[in-house]
C-alpha atoms as a PDB file:
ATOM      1  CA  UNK A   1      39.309-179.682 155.058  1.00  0.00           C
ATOM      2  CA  UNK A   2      42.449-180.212 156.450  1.00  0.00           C
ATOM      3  CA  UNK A   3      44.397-178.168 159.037  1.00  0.00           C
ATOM      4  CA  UNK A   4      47.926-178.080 160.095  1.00  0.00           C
ATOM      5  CA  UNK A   5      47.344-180.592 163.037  1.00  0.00           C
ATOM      6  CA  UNK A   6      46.297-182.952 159.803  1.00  0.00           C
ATOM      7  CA  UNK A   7      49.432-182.687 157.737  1.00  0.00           C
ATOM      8  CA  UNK A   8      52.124-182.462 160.540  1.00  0.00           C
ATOM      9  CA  UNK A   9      53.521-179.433 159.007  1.00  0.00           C
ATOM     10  CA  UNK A  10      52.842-175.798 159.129  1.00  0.00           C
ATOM     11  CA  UNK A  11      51.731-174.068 155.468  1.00  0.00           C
ATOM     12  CA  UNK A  12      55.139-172.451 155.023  1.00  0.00           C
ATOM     13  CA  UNK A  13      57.304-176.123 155.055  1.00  0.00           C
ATOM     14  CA  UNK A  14      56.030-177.573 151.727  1.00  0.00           C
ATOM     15  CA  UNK A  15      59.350-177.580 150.057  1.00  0.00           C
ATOM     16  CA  UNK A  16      62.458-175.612 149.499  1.00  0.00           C
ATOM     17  CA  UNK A  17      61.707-172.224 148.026  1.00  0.00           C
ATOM     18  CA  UNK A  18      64.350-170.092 146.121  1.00  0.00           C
ATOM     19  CA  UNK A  19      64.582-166.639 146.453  1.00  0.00           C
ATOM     20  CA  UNK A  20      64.815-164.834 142.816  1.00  0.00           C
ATOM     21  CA  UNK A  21      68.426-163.298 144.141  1.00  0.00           C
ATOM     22  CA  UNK A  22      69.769-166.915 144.481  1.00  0.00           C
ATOM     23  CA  UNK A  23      68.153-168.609 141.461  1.00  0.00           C
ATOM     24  CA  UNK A  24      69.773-165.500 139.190  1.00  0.00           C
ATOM     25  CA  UNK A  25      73.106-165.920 139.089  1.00  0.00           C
ATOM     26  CA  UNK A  26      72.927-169.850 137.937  1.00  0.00           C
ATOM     27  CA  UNK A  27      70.392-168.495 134.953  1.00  0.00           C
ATOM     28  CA  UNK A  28      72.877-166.023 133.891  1.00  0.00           C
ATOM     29  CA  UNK A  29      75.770-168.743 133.638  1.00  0.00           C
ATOM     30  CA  UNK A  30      73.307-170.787 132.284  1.00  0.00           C
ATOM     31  CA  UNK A  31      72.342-168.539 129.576  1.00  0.00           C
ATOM     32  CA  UNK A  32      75.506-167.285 129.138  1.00  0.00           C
ATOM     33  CA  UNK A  33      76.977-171.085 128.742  1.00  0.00           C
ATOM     34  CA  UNK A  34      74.522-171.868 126.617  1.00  0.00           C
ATOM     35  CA  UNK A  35      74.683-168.988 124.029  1.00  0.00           C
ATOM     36  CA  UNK A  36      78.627-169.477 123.743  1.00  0.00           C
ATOM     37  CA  UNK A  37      77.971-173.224 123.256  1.00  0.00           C
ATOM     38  CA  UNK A  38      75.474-172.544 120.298  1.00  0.00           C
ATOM     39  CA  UNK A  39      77.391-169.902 119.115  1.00  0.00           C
ATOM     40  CA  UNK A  40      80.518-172.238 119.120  1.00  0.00           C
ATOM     41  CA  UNK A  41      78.285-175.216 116.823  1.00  0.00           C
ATOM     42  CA  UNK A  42      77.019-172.680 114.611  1.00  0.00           C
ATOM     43  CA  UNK A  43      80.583-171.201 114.170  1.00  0.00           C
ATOM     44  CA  UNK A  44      81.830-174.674 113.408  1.00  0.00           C
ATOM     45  CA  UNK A  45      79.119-175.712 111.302  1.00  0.00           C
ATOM     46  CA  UNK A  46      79.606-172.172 109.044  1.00  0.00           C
ATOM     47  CA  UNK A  47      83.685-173.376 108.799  1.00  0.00           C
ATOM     48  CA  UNK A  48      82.474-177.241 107.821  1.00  0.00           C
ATOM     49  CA  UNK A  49      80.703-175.979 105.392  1.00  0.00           C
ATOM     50  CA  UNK A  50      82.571-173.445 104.076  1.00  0.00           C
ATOM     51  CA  UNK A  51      85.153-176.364 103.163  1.00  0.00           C
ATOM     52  CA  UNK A  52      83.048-178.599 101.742  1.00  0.00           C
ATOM     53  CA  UNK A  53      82.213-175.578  99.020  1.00  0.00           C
ATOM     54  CA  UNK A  54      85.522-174.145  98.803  1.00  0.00           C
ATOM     55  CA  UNK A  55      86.189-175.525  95.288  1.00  0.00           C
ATOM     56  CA  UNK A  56      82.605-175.578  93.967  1.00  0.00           C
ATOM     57  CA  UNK A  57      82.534-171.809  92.834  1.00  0.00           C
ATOM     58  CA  UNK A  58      85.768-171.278  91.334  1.00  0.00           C
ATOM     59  CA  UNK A  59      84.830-173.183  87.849  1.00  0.00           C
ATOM     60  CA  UNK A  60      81.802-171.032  87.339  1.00  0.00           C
ATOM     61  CA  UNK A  61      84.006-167.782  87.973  1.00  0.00           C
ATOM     62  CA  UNK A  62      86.424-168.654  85.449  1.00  0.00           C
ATOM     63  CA  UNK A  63      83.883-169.682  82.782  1.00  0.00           C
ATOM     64  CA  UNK A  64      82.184-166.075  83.427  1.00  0.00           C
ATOM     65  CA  UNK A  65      85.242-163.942  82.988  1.00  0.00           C
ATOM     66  CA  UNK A  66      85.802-165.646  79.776  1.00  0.00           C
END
């Protein structure tokens, strides 16, 4: 079993360890980044293809008011 005279290190060095205060703030700009960039596609993707069927419905109208 090793001891801390075996890895050079004491227990509490094994890395860099965030605190939950400092990891929150770049979640919540990441989140918040993310959900306006998705929001953004899906907004753009609704306007594509609302153009694309702009003129597809009007025929149909006019033949049912007839």
């Amino acid at each position: 079993m090793a001891t801390q005279h075996d890895h050079g290190h004491a227990h509490g060095e094994h890395g860099h360890h965030h605190s939950v205060s400092e990891d929150r703030v770049p979640a919540f700009v990441g989140l918040i980044v993310g959900s306006a960039f998705i929001g953004a596609v899906l907004f753009g993707v609704v306007q594509w293809t609302n153009a694309q069927f702009a003129g597809h419905g009007e025929g149909a109208k006019a033949e049912a008011t007839k």
